[in-house]
C-alpha atoms as a PDB file:
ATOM      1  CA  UNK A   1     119.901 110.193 102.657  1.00  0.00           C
ATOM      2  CA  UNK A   2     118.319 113.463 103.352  1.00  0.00           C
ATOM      3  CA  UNK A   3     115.808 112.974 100.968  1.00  0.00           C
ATOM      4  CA  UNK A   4     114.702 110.017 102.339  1.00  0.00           C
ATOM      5  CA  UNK A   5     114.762 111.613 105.681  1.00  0.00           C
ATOM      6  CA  UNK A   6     112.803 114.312 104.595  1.00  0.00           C
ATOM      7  CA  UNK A   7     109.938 112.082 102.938  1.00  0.00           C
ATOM      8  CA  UNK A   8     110.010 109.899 106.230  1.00  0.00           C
ATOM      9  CA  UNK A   9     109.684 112.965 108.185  1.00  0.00           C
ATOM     10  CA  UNK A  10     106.468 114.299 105.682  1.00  0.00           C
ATOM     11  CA  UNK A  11     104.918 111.017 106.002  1.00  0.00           C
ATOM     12  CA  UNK A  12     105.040 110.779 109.594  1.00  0.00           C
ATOM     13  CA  UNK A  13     103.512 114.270 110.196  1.00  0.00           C
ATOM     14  CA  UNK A  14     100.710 113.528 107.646  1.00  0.00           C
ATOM     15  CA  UNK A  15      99.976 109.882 109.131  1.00  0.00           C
ATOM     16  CA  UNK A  16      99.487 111.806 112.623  1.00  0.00           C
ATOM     17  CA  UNK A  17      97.027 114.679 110.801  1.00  0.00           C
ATOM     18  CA  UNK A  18      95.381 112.526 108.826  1.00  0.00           C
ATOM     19  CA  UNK A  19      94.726 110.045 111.604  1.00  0.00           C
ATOM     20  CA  UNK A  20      93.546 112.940 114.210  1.00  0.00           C
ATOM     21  CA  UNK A  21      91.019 114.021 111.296  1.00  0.00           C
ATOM     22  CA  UNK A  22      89.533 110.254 110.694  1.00  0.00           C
ATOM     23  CA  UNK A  23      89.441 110.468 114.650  1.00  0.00           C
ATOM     24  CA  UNK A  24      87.748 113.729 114.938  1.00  0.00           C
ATOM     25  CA  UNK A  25      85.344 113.944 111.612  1.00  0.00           C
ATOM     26  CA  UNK A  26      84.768 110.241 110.698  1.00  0.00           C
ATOM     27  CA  UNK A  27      81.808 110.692 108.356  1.00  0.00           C
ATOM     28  CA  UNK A  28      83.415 113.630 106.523  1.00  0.00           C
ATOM     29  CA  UNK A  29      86.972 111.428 105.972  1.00  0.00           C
ATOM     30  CA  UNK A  30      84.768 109.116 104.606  1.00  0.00           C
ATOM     31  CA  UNK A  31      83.209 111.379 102.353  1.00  0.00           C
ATOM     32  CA  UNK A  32      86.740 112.338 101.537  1.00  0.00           C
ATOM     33  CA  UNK A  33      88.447 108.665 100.693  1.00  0.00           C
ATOM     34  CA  UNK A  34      85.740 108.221  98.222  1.00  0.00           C
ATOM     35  CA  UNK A  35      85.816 111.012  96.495  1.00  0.00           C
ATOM     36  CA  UNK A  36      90.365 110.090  96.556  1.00  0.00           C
ATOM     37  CA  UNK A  37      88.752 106.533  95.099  1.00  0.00           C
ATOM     38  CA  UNK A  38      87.185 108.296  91.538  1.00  0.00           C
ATOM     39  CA  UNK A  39      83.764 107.967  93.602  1.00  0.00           C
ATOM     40  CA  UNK A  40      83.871 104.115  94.960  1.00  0.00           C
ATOM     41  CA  UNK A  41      80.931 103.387  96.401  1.00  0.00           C
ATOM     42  CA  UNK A  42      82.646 102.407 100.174  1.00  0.00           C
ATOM     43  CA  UNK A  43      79.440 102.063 102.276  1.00  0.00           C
ATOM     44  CA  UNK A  44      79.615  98.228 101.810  1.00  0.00           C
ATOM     45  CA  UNK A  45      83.357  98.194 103.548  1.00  0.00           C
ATOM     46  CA  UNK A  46      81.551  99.658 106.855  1.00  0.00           C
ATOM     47  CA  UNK A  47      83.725 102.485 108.301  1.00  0.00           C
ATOM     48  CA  UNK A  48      86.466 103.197 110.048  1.00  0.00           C
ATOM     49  CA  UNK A  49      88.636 100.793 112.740  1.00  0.00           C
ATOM     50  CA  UNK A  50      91.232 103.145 114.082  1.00  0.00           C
ATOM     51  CA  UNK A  51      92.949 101.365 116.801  1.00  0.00           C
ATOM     52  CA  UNK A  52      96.283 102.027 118.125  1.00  0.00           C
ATOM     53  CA  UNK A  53      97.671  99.169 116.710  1.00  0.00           C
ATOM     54  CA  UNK A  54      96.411  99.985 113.261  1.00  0.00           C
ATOM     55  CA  UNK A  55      97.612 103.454 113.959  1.00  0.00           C
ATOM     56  CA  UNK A  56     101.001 102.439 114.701  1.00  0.00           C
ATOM     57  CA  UNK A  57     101.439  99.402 112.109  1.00  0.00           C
ATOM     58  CA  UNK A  58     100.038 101.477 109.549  1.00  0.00           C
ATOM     59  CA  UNK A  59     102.430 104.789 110.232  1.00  0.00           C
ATOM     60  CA  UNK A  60     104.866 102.217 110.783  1.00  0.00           C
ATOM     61  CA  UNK A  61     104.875 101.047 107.024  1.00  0.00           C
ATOM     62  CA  UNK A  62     103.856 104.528 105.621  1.00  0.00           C
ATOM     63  CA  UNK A  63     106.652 106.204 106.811  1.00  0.00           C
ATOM     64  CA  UNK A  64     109.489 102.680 105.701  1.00  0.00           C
ATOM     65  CA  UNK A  65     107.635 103.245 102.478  1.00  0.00           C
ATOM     66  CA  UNK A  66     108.095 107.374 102.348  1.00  0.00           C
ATOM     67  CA  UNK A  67     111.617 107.078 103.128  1.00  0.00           C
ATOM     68  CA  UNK A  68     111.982 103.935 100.407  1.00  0.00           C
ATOM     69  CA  UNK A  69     110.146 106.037  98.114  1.00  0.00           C
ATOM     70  CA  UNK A  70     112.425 109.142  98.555  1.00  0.00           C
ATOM     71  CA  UNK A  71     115.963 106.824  98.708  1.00  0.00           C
ATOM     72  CA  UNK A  72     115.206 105.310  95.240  1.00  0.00           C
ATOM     73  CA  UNK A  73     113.934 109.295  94.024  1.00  0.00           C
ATOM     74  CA  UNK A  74     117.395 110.460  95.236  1.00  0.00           C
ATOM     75  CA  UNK A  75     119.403 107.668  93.900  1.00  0.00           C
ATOM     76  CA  UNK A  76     117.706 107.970  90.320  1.00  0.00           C
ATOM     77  CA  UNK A  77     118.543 111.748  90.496  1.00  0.00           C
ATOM     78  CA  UNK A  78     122.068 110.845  90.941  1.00  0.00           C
ATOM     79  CA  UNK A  79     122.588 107.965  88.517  1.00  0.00           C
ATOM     80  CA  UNK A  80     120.558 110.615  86.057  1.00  0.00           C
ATOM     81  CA  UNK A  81     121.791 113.753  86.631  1.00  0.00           C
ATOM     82  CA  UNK A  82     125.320 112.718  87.879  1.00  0.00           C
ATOM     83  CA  UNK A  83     126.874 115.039  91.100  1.00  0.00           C
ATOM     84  CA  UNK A  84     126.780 117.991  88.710  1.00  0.00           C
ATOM     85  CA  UNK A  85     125.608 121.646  90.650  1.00  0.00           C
ATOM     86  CA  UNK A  86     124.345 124.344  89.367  1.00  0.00           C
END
């Protein structure tokens, strides 16, 4: 459970920095997401549309997925590794 907590918590500060960036230097985040895409050509998508709502829905499901994400890591370690410490 803390794992999870901890990758909900990670995702929800990066969400917030990553928005305020697309917010604050559009063109460069841009730049940025196609360079994270192996070099997709993105000018035919448009650009940004950061509303609130996207904002929210979309942190919303990040951060469900983060903690999802680190849940199923902490249960694999377990069934793996068993509840041996070292």
């Amino acid at each position: 459970m803390k794992l999870a907590n901890a990758f909900a918590l990670a995702m929800a500060v990066l969400w917030v920095l990553c928005s305020a960036v697309i917010w604050l230097l559009p063109s460069f985040s841009w730049t940025v997401t196609g360079w994270w895409m192996h070099g997709m050509d993105l000018s035919a998508m448009g650009g940004w549309n950061l509303t609130i709502s996207n904002f929210l829905l979309g942190g919303i499901t990040a951060i469900a997925s983060a903690w999802i994400t680190g849940w199923i890591l902490a249960w694999s370690w377990q069934a793996v590794g068993g509840n041996n410490r070292r």
